[in-house]
PDB file of N, CA and C in Angstrom:
ATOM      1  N   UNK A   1      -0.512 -42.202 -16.030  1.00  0.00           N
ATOM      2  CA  UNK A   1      -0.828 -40.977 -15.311  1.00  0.00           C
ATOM      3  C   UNK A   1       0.450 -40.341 -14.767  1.00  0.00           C
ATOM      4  N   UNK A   2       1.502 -39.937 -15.543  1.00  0.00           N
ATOM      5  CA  UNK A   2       2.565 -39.506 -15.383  1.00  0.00           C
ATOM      6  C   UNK A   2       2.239 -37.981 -14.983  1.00  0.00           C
ATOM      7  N   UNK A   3       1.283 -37.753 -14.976  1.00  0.00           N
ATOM      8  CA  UNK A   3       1.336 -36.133 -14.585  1.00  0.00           C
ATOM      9  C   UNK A   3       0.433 -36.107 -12.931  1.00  0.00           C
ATOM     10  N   UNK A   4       0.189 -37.349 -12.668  1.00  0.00           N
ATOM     11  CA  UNK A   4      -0.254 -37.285 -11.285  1.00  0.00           C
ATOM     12  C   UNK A   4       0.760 -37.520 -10.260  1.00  0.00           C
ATOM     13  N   UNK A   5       1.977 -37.881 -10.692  1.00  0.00           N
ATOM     14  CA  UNK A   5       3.214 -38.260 -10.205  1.00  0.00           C
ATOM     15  C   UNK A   5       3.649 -37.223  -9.207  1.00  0.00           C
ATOM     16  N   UNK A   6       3.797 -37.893  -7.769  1.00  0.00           N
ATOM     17  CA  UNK A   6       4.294 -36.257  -6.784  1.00  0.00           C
ATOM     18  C   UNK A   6       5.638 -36.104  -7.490  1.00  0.00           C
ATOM     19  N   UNK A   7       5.916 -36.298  -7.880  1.00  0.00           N
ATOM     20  CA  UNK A   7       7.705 -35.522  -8.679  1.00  0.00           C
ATOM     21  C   UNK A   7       7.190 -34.613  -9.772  1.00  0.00           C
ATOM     22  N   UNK A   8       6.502 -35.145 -10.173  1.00  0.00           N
ATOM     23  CA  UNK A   8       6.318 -34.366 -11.815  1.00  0.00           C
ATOM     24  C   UNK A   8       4.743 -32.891 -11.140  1.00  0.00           C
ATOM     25  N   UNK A   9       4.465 -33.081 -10.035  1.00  0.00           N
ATOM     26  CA  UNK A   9       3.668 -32.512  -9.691  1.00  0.00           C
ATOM     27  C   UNK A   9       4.048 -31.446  -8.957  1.00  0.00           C
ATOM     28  N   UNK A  10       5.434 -31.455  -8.680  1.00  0.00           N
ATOM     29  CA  UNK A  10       5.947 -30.652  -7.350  1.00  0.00           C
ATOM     30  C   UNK A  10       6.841 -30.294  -8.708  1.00  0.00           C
ATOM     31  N   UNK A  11       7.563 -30.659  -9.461  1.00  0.00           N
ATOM     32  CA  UNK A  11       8.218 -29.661 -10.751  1.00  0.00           C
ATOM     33  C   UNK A  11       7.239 -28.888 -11.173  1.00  0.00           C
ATOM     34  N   UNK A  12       6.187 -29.495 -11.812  1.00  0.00           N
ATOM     35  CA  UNK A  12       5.137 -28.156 -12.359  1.00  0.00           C
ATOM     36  C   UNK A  12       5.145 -27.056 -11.265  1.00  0.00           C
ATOM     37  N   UNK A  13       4.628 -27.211 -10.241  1.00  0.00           N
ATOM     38  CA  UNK A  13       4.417 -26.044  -9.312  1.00  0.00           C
ATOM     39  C   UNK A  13       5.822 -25.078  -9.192  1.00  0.00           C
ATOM     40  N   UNK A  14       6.806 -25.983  -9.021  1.00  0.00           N
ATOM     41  CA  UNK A  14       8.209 -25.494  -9.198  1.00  0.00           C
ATOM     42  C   UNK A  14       8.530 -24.297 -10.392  1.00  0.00           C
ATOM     43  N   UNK A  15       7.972 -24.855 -11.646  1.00  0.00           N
ATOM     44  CA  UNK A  15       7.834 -23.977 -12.583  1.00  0.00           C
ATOM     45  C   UNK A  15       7.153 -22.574 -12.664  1.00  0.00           C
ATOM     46  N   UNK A  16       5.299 -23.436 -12.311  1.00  0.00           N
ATOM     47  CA  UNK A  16       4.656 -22.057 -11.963  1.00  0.00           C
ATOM     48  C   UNK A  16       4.943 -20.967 -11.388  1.00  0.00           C
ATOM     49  N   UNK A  17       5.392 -21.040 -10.508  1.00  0.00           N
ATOM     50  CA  UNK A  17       5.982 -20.265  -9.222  1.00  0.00           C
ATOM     51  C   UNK A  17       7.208 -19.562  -9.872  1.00  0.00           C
ATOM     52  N   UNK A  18       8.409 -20.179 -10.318  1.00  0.00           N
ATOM     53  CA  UNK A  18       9.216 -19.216 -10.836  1.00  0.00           C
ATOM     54  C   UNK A  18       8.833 -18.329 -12.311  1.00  0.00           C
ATOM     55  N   UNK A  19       7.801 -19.271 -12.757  1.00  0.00           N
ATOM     56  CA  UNK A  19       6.638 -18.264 -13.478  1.00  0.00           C
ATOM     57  C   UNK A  19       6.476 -17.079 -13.182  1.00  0.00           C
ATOM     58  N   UNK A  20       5.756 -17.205 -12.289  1.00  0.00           N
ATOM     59  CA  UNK A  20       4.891 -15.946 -11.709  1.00  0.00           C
ATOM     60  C   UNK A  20       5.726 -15.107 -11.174  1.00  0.00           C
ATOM     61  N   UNK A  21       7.049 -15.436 -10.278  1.00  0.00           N
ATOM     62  CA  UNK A  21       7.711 -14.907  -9.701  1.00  0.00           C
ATOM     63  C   UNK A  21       8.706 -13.915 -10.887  1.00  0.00           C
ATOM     64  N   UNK A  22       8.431 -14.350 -12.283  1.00  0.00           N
ATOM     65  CA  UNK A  22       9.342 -13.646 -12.819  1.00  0.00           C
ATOM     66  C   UNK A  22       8.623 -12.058 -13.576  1.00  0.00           C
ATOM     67  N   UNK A  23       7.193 -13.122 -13.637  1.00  0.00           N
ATOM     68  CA  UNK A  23       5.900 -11.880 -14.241  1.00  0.00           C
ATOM     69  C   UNK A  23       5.839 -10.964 -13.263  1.00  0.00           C
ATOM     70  N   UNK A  24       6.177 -11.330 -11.663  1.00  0.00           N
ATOM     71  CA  UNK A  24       5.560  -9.898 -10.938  1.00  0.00           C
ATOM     72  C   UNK A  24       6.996  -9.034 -11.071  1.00  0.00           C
ATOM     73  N   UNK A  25       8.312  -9.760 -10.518  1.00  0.00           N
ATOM     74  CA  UNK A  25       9.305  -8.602 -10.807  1.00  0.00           C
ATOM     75  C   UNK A  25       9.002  -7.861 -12.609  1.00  0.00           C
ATOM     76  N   UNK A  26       8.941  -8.975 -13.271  1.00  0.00           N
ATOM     77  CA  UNK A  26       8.871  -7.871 -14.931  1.00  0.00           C
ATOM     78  C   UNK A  26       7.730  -6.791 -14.690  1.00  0.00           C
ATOM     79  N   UNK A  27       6.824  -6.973 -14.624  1.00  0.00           N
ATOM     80  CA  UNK A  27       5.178  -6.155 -14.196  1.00  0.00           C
ATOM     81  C   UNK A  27       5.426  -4.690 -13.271  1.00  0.00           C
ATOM     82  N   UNK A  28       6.362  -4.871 -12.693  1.00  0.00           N
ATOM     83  CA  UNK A  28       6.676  -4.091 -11.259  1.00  0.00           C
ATOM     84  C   UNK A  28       7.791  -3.515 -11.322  1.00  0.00           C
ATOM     85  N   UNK A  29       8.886  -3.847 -12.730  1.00  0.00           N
ATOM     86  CA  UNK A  29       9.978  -3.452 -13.135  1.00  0.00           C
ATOM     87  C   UNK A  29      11.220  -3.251 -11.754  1.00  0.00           C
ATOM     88  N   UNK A  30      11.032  -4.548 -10.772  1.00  0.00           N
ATOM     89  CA  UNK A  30      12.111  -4.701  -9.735  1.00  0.00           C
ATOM     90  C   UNK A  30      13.010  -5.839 -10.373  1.00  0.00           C
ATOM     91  N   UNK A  31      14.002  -6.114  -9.729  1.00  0.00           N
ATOM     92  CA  UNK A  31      14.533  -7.279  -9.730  1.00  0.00           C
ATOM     93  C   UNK A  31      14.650  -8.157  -8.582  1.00  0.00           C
ATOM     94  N   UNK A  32      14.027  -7.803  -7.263  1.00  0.00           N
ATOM     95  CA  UNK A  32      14.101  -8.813  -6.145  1.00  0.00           C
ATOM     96  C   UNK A  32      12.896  -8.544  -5.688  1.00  0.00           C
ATOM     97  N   UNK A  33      12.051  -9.880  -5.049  1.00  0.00           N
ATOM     98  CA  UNK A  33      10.575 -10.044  -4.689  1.00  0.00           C
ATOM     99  C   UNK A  33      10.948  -8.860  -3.078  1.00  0.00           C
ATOM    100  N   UNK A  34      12.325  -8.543  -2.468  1.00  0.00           N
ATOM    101  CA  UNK A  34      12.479  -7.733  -1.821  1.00  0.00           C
ATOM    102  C   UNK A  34      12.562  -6.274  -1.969  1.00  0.00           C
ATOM    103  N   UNK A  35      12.750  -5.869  -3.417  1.00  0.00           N
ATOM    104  CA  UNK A  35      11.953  -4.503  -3.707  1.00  0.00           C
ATOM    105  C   UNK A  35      10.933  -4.187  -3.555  1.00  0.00           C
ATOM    106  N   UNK A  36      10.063  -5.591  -3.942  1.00  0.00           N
ATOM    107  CA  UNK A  36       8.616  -4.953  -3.828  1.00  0.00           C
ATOM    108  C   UNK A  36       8.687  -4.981  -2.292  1.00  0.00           C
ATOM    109  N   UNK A  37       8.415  -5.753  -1.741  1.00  0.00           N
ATOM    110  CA  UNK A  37       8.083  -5.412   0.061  1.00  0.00           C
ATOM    111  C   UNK A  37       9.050  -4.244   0.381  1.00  0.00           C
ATOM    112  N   UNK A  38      10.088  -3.691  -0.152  1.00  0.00           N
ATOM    113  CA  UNK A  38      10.513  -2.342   0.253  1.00  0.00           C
ATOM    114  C   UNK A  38       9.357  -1.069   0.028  1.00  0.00           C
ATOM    115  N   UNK A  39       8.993  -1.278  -1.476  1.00  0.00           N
ATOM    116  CA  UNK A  39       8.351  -0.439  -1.825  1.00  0.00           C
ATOM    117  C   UNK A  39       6.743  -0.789  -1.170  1.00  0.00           C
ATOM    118  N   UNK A  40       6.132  -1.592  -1.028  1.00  0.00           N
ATOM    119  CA  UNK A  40       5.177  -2.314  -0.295  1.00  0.00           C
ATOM    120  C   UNK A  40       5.354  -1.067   1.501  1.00  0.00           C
ATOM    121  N   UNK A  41       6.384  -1.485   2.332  1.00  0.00           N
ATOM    122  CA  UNK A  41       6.574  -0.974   3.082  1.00  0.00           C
ATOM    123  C   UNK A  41       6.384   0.519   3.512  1.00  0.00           C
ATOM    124  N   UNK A  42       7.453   1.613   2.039  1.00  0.00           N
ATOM    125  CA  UNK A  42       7.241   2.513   1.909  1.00  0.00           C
ATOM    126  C   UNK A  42       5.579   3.428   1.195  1.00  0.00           C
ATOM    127  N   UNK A  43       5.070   2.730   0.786  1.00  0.00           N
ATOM    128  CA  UNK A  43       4.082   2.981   0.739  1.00  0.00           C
ATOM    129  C   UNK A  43       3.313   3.024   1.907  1.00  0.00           C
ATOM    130  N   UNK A  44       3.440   2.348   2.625  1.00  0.00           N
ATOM    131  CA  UNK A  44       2.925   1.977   3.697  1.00  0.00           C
ATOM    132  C   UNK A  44       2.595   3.008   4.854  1.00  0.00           C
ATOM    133  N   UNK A  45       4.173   3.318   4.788  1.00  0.00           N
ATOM    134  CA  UNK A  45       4.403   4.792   5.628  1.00  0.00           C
ATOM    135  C   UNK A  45       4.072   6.153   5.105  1.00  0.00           C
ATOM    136  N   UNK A  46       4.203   6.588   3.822  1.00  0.00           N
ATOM    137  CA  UNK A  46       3.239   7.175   2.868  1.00  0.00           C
ATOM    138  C   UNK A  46       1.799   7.624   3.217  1.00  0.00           C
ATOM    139  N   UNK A  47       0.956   6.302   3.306  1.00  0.00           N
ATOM    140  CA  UNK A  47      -0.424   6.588   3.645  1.00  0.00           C
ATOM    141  C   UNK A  47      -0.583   6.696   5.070  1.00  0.00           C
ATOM    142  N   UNK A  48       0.507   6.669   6.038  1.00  0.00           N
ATOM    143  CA  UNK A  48       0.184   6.961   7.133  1.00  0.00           C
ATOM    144  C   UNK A  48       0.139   8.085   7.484  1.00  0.00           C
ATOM    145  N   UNK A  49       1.486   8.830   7.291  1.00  0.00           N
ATOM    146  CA  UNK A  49       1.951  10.029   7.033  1.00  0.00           C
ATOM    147  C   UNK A  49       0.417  10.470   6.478  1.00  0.00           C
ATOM    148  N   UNK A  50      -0.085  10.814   5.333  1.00  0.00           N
ATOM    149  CA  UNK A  50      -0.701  11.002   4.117  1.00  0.00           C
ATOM    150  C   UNK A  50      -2.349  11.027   5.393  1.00  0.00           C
ATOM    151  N   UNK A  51      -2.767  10.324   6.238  1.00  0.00           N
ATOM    152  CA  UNK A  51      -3.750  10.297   6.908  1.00  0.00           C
ATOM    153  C   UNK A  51      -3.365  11.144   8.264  1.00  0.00           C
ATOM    154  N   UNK A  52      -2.217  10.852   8.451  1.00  0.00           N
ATOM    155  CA  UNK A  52      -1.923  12.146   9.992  1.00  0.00           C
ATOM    156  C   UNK A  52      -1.890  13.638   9.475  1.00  0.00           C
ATOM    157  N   UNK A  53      -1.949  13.904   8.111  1.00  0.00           N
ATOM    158  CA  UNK A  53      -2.186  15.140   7.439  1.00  0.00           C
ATOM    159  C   UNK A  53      -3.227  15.496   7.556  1.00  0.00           C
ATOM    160  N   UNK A  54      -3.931  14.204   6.985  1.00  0.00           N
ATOM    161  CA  UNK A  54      -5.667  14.776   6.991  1.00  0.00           C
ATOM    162  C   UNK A  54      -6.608  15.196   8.316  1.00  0.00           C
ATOM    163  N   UNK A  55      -5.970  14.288   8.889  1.00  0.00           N
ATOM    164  CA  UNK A  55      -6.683  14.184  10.580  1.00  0.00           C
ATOM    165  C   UNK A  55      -6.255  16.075  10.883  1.00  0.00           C
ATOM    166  N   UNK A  56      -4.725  16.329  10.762  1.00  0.00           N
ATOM    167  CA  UNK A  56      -4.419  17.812  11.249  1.00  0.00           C
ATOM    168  C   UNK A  56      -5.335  18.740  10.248  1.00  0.00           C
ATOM    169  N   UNK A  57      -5.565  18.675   9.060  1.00  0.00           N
ATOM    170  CA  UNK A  57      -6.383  19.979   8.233  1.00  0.00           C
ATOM    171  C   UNK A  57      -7.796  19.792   8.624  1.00  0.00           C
ATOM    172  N   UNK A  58      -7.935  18.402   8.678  1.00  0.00           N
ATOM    173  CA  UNK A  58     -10.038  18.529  10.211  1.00  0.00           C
ATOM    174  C   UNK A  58      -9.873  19.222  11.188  1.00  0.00           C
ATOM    175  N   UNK A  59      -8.838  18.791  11.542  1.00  0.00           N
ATOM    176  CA  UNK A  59      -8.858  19.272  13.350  1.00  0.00           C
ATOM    177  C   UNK A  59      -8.595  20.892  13.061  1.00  0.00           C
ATOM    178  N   UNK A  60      -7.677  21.525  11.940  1.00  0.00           N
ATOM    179  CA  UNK A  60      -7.447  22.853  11.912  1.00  0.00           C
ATOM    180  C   UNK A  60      -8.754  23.796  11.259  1.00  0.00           C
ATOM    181  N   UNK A  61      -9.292  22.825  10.196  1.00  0.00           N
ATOM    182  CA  UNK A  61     -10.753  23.175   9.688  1.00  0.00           C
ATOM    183  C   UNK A  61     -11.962  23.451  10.855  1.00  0.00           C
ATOM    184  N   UNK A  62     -11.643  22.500  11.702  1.00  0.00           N
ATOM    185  CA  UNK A  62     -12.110  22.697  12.654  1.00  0.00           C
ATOM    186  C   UNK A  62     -12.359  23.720  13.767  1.00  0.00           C
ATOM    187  N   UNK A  63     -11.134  24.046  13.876  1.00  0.00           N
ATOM    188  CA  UNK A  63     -10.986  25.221  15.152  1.00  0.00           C
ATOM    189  C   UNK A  63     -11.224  26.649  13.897  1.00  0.00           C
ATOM    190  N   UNK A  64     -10.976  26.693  12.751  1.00  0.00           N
ATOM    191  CA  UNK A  64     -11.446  27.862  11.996  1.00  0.00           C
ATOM    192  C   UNK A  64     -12.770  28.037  11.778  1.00  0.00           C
ATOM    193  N   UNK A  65     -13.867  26.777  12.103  1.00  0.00           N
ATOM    194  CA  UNK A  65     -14.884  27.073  12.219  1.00  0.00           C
ATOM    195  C   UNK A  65     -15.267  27.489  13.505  1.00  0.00           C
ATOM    196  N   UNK A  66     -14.812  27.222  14.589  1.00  0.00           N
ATOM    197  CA  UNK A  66     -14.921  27.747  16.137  1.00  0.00           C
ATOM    198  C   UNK A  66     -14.937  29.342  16.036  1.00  0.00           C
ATOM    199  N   UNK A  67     -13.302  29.587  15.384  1.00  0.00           N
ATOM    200  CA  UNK A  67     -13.089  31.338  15.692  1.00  0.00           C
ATOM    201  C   UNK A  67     -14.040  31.784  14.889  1.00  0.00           C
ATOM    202  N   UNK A  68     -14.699  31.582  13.947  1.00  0.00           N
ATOM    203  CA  UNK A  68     -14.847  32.048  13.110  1.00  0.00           C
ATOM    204  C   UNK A  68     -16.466  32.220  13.779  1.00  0.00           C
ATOM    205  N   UNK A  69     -16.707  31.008  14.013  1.00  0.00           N
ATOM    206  CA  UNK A  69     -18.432  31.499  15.229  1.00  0.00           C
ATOM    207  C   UNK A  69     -18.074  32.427  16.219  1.00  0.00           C
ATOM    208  N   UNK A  70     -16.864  32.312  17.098  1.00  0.00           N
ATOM    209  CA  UNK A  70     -16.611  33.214  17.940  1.00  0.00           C
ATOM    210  C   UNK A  70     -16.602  34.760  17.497  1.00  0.00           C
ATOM    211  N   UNK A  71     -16.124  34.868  16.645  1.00  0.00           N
ATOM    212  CA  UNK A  71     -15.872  36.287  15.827  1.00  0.00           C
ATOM    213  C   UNK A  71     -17.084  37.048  15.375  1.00  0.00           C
ATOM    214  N   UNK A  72     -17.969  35.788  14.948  1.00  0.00           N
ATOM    215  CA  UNK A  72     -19.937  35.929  14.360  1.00  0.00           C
ATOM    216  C   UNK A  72     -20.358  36.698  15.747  1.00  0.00           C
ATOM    217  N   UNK A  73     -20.093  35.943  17.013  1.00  0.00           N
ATOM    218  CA  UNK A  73     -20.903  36.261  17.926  1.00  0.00           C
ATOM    219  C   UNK A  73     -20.112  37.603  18.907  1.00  0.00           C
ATOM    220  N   UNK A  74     -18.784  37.946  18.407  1.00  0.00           N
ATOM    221  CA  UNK A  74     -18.320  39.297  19.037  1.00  0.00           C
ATOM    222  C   UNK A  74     -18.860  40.529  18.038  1.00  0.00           C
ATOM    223  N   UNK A  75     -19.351  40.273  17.075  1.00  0.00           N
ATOM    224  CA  UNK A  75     -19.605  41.288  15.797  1.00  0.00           C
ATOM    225  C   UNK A  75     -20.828  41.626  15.723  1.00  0.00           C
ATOM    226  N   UNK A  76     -21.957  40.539  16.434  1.00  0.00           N
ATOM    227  CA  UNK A  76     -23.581  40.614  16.506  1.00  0.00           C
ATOM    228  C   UNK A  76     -23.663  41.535  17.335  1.00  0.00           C
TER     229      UNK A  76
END
């Protein structure tokens, strides 16, 4: 049972791992697992940005529906 061996068990994983680690930079076309959390990051700020937009065109949608009753009810 040479493959139950903690040496030979902690190399496989050893492997896997720089496996995977090489599929996500190729996949993602970075070269450091610290690009992605850059880009991870910047995204990040992106959709924040990207939602404090939306919140301002409600809130402005908003008050254009106000004047816009106000204006209904100076014109009646």
């Amino acid at each position: 049972m040479k493959e139950c061996h903690p040496d030979n068990l902690r190399n496989k994983l050893a492997q896997e791992h720089e496996y995977a680690t090489k599929n996500v930079l190729a996949n993602n076309q970075v070269e450091e697992i610290q690009d992605l959390l850059d880009i991870k990051r910047q995204l990040m700020a992106l959709e924040e940005i990207n939602n404090m937009h939306v919140i301002t065109i409600q809130e402005k949608d908003e008050r254009i529906k106000q004047l816009m009753g106000e204006l209904g009810g100076l014109q009646g």
